[in-house]
C-alpha atoms as a PDB file:
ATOM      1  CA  UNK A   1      -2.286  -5.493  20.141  1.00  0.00           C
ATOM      2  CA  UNK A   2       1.453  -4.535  20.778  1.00  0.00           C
ATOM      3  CA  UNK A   3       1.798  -9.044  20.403  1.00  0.00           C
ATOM      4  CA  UNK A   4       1.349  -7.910  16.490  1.00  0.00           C
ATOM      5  CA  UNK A   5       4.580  -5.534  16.458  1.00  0.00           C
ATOM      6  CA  UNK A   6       7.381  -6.503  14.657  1.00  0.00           C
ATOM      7  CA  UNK A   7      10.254  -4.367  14.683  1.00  0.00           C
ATOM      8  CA  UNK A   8      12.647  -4.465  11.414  1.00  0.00           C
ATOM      9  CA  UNK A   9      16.563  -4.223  10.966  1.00  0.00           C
ATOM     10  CA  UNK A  10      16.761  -0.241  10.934  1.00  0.00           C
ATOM     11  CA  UNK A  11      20.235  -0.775   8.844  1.00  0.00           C
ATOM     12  CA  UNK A  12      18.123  -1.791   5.602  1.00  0.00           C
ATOM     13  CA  UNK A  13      14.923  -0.900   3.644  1.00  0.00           C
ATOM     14  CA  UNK A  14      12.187  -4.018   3.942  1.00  0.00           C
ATOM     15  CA  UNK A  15       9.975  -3.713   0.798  1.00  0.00           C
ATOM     16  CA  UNK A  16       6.255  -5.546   0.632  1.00  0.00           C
ATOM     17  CA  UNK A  17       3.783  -6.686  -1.341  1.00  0.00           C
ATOM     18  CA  UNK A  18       1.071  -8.827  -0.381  1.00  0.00           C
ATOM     19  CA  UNK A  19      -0.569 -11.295  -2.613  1.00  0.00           C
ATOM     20  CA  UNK A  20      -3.653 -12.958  -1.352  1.00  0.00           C
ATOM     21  CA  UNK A  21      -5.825 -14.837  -3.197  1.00  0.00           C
ATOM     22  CA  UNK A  22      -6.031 -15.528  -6.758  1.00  0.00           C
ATOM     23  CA  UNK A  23      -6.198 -11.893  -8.688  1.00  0.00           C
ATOM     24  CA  UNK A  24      -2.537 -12.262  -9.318  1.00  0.00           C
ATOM     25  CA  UNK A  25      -0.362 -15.040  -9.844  1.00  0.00           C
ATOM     26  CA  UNK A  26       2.937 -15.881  -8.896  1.00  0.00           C
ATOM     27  CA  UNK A  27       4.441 -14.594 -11.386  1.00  0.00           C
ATOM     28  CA  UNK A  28       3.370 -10.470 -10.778  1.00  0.00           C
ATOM     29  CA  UNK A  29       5.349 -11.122  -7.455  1.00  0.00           C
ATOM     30  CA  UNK A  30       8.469 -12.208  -9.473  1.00  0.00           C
ATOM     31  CA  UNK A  31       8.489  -9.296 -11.891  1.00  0.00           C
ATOM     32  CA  UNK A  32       7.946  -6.702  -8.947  1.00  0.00           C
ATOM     33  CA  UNK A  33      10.906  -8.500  -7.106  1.00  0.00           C
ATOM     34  CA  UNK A  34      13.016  -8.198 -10.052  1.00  0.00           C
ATOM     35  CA  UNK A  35      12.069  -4.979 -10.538  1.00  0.00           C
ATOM     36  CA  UNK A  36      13.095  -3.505  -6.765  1.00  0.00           C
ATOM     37  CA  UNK A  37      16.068  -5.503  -7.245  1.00  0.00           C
ATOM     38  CA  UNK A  38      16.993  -4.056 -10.520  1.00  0.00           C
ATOM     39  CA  UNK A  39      15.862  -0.079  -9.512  1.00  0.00           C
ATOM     40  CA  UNK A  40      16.785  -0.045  -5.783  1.00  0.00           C
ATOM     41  CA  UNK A  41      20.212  -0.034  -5.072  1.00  0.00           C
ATOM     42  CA  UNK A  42      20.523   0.421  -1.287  1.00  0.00           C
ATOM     43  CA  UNK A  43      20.487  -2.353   0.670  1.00  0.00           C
ATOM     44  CA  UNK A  44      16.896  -4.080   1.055  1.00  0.00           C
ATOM     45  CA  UNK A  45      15.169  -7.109   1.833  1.00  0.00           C
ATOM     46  CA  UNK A  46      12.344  -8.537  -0.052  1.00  0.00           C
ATOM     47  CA  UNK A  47       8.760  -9.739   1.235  1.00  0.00           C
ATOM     48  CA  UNK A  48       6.036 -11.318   0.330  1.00  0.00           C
ATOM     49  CA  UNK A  49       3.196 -11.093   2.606  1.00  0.00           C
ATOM     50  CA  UNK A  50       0.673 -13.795   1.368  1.00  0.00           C
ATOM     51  CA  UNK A  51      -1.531 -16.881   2.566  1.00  0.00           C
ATOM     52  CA  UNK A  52       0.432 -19.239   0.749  1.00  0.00           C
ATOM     53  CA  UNK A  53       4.121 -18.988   0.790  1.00  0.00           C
ATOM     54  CA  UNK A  54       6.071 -20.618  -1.593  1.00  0.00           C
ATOM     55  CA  UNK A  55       9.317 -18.849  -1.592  1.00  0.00           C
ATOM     56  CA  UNK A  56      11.801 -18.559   1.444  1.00  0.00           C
ATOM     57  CA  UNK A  57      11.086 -14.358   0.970  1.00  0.00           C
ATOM     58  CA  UNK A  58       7.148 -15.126   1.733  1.00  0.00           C
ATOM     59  CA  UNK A  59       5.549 -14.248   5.495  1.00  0.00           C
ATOM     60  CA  UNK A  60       2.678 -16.016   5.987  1.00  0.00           C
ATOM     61  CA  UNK A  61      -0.296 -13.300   6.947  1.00  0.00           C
ATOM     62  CA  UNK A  62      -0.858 -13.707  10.162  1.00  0.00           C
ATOM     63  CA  UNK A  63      -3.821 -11.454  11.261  1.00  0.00           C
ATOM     64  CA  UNK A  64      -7.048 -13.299  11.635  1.00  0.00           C
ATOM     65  CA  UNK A  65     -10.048 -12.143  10.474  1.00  0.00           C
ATOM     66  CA  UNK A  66      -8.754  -9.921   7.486  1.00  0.00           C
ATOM     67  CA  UNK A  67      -9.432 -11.452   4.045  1.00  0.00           C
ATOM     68  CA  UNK A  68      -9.118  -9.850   0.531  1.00  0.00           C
ATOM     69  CA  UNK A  69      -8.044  -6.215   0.464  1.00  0.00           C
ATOM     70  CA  UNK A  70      -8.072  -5.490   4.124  1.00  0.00           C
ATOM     71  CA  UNK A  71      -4.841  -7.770   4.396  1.00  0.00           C
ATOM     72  CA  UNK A  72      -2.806  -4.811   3.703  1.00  0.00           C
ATOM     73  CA  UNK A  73      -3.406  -3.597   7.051  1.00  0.00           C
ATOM     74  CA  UNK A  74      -1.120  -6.212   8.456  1.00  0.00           C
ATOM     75  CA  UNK A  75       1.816  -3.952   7.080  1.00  0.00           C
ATOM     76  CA  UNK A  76       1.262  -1.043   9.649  1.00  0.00           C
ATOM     77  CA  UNK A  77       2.233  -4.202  12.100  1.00  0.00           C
ATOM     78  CA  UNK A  78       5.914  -3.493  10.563  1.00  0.00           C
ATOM     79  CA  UNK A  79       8.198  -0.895  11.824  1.00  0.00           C
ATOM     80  CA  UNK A  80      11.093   0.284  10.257  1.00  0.00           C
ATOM     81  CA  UNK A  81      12.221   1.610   7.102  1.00  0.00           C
ATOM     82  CA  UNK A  82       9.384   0.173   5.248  1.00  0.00           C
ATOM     83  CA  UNK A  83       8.315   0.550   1.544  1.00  0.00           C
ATOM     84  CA  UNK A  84       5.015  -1.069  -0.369  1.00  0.00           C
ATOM     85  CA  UNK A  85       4.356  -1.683  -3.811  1.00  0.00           C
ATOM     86  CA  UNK A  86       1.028  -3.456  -5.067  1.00  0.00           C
ATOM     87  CA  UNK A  87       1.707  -6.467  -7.026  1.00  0.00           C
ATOM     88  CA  UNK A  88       0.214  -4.418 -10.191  1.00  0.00           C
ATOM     89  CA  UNK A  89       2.845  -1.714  -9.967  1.00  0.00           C
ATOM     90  CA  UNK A  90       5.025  -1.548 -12.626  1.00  0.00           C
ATOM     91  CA  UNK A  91       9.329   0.002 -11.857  1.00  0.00           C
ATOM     92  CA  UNK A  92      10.695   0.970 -14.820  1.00  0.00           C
ATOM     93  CA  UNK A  93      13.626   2.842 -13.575  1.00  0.00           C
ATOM     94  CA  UNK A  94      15.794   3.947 -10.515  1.00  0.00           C
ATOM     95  CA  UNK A  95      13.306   4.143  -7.323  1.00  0.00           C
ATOM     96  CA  UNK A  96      16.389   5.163  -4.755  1.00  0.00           C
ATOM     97  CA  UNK A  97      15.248   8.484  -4.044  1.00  0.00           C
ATOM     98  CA  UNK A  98      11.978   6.823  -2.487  1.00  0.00           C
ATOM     99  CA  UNK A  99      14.244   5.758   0.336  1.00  0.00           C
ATOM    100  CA  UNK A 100      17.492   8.709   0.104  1.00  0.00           C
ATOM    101  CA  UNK A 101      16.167  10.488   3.757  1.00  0.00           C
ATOM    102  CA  UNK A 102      15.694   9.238   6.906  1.00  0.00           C
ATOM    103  CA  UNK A 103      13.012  11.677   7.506  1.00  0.00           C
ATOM    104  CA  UNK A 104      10.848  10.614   4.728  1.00  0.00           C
ATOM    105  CA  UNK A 105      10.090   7.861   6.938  1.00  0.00           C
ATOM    106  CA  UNK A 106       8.598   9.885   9.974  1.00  0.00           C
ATOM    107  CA  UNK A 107       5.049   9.580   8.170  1.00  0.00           C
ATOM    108  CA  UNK A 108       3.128   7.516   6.466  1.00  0.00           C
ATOM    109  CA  UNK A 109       3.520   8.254   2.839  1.00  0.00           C
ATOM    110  CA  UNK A 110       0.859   7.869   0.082  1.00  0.00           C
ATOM    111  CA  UNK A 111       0.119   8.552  -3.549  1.00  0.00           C
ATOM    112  CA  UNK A 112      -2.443  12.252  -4.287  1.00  0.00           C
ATOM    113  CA  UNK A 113      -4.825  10.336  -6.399  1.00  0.00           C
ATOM    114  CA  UNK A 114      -6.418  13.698  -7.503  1.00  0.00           C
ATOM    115  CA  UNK A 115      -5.005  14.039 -10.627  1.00  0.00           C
ATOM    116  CA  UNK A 116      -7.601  10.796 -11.947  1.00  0.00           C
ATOM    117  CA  UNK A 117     -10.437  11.422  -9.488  1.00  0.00           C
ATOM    118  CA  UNK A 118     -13.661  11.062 -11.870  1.00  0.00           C
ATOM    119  CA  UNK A 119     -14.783  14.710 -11.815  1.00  0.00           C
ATOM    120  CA  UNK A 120     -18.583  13.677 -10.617  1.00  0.00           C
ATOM    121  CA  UNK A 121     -17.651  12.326  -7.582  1.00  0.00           C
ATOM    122  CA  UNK A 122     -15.698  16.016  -6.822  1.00  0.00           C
ATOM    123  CA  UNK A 123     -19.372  17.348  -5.794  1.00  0.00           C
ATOM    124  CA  UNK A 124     -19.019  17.106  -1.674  1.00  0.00           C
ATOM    125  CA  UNK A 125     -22.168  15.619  -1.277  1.00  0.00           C
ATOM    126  CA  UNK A 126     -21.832  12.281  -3.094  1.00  0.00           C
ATOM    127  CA  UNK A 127     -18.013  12.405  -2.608  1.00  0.00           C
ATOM    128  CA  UNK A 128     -19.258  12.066   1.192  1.00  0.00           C
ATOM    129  CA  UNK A 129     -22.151   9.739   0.487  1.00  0.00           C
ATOM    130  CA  UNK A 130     -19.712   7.253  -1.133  1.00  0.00           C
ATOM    131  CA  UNK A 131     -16.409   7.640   1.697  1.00  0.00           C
ATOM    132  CA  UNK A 132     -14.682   8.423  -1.254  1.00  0.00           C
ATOM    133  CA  UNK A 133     -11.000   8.997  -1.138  1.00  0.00           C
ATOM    134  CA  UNK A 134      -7.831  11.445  -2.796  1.00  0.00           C
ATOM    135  CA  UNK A 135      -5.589   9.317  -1.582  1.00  0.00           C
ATOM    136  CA  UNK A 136      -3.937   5.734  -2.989  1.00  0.00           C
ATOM    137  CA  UNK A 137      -1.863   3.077  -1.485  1.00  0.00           C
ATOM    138  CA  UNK A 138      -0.231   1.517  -4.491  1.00  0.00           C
ATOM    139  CA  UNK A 139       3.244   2.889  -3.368  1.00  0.00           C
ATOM    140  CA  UNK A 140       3.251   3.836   0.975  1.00  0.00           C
ATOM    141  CA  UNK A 141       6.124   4.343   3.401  1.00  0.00           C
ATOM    142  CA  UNK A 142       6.479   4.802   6.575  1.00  0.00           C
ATOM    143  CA  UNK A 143       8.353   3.852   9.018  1.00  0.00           C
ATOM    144  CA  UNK A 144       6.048   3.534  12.397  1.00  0.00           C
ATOM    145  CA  UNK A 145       2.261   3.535  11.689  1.00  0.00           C
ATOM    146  CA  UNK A 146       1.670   0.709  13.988  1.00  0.00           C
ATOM    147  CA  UNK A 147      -1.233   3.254  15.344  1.00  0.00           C
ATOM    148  CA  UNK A 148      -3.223   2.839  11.918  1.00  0.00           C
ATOM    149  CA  UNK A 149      -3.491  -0.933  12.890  1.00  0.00           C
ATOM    150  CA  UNK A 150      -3.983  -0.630  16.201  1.00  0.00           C
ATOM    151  CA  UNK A 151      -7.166   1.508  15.809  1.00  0.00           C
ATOM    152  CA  UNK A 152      -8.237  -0.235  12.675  1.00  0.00           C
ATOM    153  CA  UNK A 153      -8.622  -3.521  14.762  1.00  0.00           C
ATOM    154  CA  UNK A 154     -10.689  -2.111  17.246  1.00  0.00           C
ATOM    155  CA  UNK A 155     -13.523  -1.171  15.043  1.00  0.00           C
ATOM    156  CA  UNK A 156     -12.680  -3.604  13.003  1.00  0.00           C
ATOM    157  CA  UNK A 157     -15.984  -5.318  11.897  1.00  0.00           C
ATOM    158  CA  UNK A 158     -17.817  -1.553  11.455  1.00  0.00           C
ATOM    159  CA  UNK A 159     -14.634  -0.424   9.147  1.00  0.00           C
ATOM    160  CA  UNK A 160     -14.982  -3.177   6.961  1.00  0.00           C
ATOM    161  CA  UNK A 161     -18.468  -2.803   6.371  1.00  0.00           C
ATOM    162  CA  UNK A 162     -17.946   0.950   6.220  1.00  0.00           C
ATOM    163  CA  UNK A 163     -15.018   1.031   3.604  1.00  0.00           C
ATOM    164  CA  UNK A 164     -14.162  -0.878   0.485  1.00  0.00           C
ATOM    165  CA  UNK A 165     -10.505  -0.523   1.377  1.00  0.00           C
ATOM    166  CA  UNK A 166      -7.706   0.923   3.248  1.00  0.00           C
ATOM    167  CA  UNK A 167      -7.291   3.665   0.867  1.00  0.00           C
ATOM    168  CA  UNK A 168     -10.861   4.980   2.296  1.00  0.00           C
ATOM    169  CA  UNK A 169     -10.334   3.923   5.749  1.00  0.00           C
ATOM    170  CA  UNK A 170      -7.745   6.141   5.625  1.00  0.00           C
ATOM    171  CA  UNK A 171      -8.755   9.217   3.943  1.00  0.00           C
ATOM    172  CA  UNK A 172     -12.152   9.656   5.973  1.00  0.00           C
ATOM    173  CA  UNK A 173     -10.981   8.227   9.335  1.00  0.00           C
ATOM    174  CA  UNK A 174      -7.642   9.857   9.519  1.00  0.00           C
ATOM    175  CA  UNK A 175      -9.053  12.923  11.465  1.00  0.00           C
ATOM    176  CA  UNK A 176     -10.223  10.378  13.946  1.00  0.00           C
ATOM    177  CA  UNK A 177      -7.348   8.365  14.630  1.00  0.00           C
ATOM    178  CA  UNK A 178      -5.406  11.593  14.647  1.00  0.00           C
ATOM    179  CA  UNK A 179      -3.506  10.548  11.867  1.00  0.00           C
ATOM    180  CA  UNK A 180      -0.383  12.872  10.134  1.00  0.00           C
ATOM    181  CA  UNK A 181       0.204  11.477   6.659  1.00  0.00           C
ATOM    182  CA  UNK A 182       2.024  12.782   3.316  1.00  0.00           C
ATOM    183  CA  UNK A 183       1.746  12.642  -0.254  1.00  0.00           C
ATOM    184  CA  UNK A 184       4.636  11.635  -2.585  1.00  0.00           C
ATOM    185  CA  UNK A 185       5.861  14.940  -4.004  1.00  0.00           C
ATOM    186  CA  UNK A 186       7.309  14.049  -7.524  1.00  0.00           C
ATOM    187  CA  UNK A 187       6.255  13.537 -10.882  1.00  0.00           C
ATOM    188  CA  UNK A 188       7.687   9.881 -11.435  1.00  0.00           C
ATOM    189  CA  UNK A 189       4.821   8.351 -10.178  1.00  0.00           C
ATOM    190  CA  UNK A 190       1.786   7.801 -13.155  1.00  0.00           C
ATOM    191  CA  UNK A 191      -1.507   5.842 -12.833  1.00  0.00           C
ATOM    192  CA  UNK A 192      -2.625   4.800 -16.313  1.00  0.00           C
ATOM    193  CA  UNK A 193      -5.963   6.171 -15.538  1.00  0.00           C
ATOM    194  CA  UNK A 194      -4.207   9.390 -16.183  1.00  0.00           C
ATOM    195  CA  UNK A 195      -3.741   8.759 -20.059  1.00  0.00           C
ATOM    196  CA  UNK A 196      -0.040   8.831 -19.008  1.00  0.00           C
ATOM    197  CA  UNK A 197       1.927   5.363 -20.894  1.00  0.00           C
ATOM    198  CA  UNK A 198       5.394   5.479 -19.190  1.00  0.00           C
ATOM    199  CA  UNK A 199       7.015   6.406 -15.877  1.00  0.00           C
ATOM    200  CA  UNK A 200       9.302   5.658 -13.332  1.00  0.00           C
ATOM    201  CA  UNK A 201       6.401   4.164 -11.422  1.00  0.00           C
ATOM    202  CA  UNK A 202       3.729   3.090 -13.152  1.00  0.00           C
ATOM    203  CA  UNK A 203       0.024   1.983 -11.248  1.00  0.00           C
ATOM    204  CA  UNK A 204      -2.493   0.176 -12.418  1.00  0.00           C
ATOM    205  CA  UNK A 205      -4.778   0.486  -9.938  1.00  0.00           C
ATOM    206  CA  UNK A 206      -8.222  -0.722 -11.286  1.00  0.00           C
ATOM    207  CA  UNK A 207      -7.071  -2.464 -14.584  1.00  0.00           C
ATOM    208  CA  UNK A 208      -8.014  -5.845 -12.824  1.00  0.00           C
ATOM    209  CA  UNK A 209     -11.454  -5.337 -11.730  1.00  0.00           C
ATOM    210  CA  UNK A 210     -13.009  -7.409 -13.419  1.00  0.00           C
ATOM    211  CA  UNK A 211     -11.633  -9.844 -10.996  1.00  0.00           C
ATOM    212  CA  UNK A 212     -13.469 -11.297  -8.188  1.00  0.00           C
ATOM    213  CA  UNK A 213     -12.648  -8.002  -5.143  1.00  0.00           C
ATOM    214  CA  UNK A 214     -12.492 -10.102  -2.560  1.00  0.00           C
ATOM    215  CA  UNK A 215      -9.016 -11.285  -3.497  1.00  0.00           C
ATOM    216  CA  UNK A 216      -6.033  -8.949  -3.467  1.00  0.00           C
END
């Protein structure tokens, strides 16, 4: 496993996204690119983790056997000062302070997706019965969670089947793979389920679902 490590320039902040498939074209990795470009004003580099690169800033995924959503895992294969957005994420002002402390980067960081849980899933029983989750990976960082990886891969198959994404895999498994992770602690970061319009981060996790899931 340790042959899938790769170690980033710690003197920089390495943003991601990771566009598989055909849910999003190129043009929602353009915008976002802009975007971090525009909004982050420390020094960064750009990529695109896909399975067709066009662009010198795209790394071909590399991970065999992960298709769809589960190609996101490849990212806890990065160490560093790493920071995620998914291609549906809209910036619509300065993001610096995602990225102003070292030690924001000691754990894996996540978005509290409580605030737009549907209230009948909150019931413990089917919240179990469906591995539900209260947390979201739209926007992570982290700087080493090469351990998520690691123990995804070796239950690989039974996770997939288990879990409709890493958001899941996550939540229910993290006592399990003994994992110590954060939620974002701000209030400029909105998903539209919320009713909210405008932010400094906007998600819109689930607005394209009516496309086929098994691409990003």
């Amino acid at each position: 496993m340790a042959d899938f490590i790769v170690k980033n320039n710690p003197n920089f902040v390495d943003v991601y996204c990771v566009k598989w498939g055909t849910k999003y074209d190129r043009s929602f990795v353009e915008k976002l690119k802009d975007s971090v470009e525009k909004h982050l004003t420390v020094k960064h580099k750009f990529h695109c983790l896909t399975d067709k690169p066009e662009e010198d800033y795209d790394e071909e995924i590399f991970v065999p056997y992960l298709h769809g959503v589960w190609n996101k895992m490849t990212l806890f294969s990065k160490i560093g000062k790493c920071l995620y957005f998914d291609l549906d994420v809209e910036i619509n002002g300065n993001i610096d302070w995602l990225v102003w402390n070292e030690e924001d980067f000691d754990k894996l960081t996540l978005i509290n997706s409580m605030s737009w849980v549907d209230p009948k899933l909150m019931s413990l029983d089917r919240f179990v019965f469906r591995n539900n989750t209260f947390i979201n990976s739209s926007v992570m960082r982290w700087g080493d969670s090469y351990k998520i990886f690691e123990r995804f891969m070796e239950k690989r198959d039974l996770y997939i089947r288990l879990y409709s994404g890493i958001d899941r895999f996550i939540f229910n498994e993290r006592n399990r793979i003994n994992l110590k992770y954060r939620t974002f602690q701000t209030n400029e970061i909105s998903s539209w389920q919320e009713g909210i319009k405008n932010n400094t981060i906007m998600i819109y996790n689930g607005k394209y679902s009516d496309v086929q899931p098994d691409n990003n």
